[in-house]
N, C-alpha and C. Protein backbone atom coordinates (compact mmCIF):
# COMPACT_ATOMS: atom_id res chain seq x y z
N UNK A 1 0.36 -2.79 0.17
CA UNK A 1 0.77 -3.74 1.19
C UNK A 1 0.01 -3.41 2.47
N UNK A 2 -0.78 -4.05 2.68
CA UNK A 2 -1.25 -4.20 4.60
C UNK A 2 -0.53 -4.73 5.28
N UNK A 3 -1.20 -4.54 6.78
CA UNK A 3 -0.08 -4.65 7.99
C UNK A 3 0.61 -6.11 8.14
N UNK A 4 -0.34 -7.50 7.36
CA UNK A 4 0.13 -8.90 7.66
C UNK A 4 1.21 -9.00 6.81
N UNK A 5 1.29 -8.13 5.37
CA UNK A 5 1.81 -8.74 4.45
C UNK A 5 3.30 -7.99 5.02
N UNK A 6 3.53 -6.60 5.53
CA UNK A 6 4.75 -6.42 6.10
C UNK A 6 4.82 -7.30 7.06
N UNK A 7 4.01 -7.48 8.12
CA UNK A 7 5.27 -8.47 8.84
C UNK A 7 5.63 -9.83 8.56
N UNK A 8 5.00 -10.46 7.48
CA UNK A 8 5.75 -11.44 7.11
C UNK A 8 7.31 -11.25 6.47
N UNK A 9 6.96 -9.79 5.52
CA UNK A 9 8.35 -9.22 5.11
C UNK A 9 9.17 -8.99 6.07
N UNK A 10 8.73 -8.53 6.95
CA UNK A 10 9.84 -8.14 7.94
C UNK A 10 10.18 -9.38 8.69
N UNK A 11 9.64 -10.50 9.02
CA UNK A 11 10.02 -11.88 9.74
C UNK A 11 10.85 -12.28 8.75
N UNK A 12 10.86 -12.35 7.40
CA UNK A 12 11.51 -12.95 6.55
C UNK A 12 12.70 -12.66 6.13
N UNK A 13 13.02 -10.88 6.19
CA UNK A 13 14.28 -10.44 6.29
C UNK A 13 15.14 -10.84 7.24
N UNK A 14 14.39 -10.36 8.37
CA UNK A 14 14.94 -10.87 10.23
C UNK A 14 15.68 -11.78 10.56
N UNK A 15 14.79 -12.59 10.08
CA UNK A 15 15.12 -14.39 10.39
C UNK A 15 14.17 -14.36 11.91
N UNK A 16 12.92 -13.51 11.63
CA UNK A 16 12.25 -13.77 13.34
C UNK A 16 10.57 -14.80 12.62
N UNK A 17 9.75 -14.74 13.93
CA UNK A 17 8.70 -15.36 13.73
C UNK A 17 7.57 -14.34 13.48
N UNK A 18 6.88 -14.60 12.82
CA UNK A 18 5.74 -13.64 12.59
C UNK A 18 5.35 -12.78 13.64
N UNK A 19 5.10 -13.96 14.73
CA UNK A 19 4.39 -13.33 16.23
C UNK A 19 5.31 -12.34 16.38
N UNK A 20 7.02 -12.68 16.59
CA UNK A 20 8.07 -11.52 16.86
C UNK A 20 7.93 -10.28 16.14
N UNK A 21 7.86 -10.47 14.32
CA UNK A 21 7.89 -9.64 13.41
C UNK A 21 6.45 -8.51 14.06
N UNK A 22 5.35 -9.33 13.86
CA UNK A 22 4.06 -8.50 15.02
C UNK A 22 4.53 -7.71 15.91
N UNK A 23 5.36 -8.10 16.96
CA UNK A 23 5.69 -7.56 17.97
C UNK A 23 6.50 -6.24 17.59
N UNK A 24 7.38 -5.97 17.13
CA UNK A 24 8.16 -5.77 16.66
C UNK A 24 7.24 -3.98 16.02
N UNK A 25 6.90 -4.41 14.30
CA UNK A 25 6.12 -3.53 14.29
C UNK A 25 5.35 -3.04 15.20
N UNK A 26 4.57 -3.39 16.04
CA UNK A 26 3.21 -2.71 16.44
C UNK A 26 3.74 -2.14 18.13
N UNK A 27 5.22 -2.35 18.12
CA UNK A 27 5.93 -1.69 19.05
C UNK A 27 6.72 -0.12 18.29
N UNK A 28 6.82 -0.47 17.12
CA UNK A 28 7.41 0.72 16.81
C UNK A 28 5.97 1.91 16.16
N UNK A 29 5.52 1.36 15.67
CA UNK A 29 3.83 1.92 15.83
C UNK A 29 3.44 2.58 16.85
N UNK A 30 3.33 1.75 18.05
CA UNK A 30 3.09 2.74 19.32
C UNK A 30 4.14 4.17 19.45
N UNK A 31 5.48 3.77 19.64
CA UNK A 31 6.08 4.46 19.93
C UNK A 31 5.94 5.89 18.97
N UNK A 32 5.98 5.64 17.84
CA UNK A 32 6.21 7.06 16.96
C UNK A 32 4.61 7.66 17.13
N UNK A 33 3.42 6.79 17.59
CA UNK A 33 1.91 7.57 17.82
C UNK A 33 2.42 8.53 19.12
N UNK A 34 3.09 7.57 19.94
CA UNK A 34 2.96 8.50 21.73
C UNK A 34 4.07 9.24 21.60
N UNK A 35 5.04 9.36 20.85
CA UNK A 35 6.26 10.76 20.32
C UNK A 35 5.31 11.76 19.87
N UNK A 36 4.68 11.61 19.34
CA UNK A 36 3.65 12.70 17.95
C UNK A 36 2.72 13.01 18.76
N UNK A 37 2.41 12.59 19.88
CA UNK A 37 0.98 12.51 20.84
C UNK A 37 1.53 13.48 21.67
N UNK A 38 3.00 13.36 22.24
CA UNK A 38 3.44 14.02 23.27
C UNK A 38 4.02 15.57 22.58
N UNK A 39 3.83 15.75 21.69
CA UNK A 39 3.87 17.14 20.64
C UNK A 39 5.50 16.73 20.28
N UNK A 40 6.26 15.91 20.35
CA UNK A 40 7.50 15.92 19.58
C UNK A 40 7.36 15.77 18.22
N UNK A 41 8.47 15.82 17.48
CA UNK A 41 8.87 15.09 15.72
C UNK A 41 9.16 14.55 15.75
N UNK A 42 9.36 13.19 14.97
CA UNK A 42 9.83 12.40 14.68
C UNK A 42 10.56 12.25 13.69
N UNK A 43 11.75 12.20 13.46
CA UNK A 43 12.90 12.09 12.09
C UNK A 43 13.27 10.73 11.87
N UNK A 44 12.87 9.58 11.13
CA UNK A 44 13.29 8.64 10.49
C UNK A 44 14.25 8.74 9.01
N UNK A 45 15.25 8.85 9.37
CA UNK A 45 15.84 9.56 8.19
C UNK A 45 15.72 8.21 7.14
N UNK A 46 15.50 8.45 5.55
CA UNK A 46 15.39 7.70 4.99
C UNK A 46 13.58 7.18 4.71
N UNK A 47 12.83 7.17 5.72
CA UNK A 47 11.53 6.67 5.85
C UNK A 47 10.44 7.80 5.94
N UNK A 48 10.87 8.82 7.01
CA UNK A 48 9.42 9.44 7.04
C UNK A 48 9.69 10.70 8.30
N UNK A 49 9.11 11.71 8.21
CA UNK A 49 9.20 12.40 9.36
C UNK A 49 7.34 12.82 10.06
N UNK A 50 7.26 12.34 11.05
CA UNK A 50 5.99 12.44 12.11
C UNK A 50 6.03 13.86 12.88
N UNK A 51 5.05 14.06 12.80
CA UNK A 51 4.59 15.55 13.56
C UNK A 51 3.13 15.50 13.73
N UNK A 52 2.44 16.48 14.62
CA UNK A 52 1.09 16.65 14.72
C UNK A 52 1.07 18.26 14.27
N UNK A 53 0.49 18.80 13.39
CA UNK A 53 0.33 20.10 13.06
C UNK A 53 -0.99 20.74 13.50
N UNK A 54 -1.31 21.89 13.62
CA UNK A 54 -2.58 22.35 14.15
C UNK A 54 -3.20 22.92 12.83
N UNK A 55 -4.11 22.65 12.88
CA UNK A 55 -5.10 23.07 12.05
C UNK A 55 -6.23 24.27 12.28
N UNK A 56 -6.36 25.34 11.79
CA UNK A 56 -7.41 26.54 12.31
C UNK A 56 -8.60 26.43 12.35
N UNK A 57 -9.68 26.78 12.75
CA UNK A 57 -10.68 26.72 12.48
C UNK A 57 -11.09 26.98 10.96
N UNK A 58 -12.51 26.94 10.54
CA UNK A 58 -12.52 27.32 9.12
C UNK A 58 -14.28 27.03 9.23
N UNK A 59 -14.74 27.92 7.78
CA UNK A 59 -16.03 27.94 7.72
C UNK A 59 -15.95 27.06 6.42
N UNK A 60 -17.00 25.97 6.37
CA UNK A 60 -17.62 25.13 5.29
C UNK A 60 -19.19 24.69 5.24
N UNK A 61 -18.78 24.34 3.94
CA UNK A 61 -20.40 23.97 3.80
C UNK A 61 -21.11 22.42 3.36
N UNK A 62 -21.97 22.37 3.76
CA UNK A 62 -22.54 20.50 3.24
C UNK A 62 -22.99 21.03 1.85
N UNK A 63 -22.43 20.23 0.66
CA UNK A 63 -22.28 19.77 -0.30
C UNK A 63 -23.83 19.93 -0.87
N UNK A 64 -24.77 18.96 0.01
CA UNK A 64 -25.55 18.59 0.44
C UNK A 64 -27.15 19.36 0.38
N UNK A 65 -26.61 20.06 1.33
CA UNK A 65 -28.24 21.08 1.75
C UNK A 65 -27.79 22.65 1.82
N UNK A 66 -26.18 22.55 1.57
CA UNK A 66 -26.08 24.24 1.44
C UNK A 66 -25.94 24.85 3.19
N UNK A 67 -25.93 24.32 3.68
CA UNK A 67 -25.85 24.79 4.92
C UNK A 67 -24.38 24.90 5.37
N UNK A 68 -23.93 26.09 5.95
CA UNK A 68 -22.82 27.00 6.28
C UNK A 68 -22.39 26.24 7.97
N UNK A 69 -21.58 25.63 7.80
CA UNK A 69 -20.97 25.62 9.55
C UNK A 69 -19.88 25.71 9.99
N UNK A 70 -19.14 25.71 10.92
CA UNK A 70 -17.56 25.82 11.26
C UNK A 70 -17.14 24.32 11.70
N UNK A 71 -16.08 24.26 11.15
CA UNK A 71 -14.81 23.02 11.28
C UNK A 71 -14.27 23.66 12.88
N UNK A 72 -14.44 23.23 13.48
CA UNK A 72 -13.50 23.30 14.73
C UNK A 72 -12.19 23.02 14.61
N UNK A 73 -11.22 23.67 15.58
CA UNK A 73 -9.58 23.75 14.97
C UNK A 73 -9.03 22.65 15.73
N UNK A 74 -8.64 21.82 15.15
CA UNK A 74 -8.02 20.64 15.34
C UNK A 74 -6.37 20.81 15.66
N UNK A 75 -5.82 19.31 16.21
CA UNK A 75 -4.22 18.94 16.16
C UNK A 75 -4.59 17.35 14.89
């Protein structure tokens, strides 16, 4: 399922309009990115739990040409 085909689902449950159903999602979208952005969790009980985890640095290699480099440590 892509993002049009939920919000038609979700307008259709609702009883809203697509544009609303749009609204709607891509409001709760924002919100759980800028929770997770601002280093909180997110607990949707039933659906899903959001976090940003850190990741370490690490040494890898291209597949490729064999050449050795470092992954920089990410969120």
């Amino acid at each position: 399922m892509n993002k049009s085909e939920l919000t038609r689902k979700i307008a259709a449950q609702a009883g809203l309009t697509q544009k609303q159903a749009g609204a709607a999602l891509d409001s709760m979208m924002d919100a759980v990115q800028n929770t997770v952005a601002d280093g909180q969790k997110l607990a949707l009980i039933g659906f899903g739990t959001f976090e940003a985890k850190k990741v370490a640095e690490k040494k890898a290699r291209n597949p490729s040409t064999g050449e050795a480099f470092t992954v920089p440590a990410r969120t």
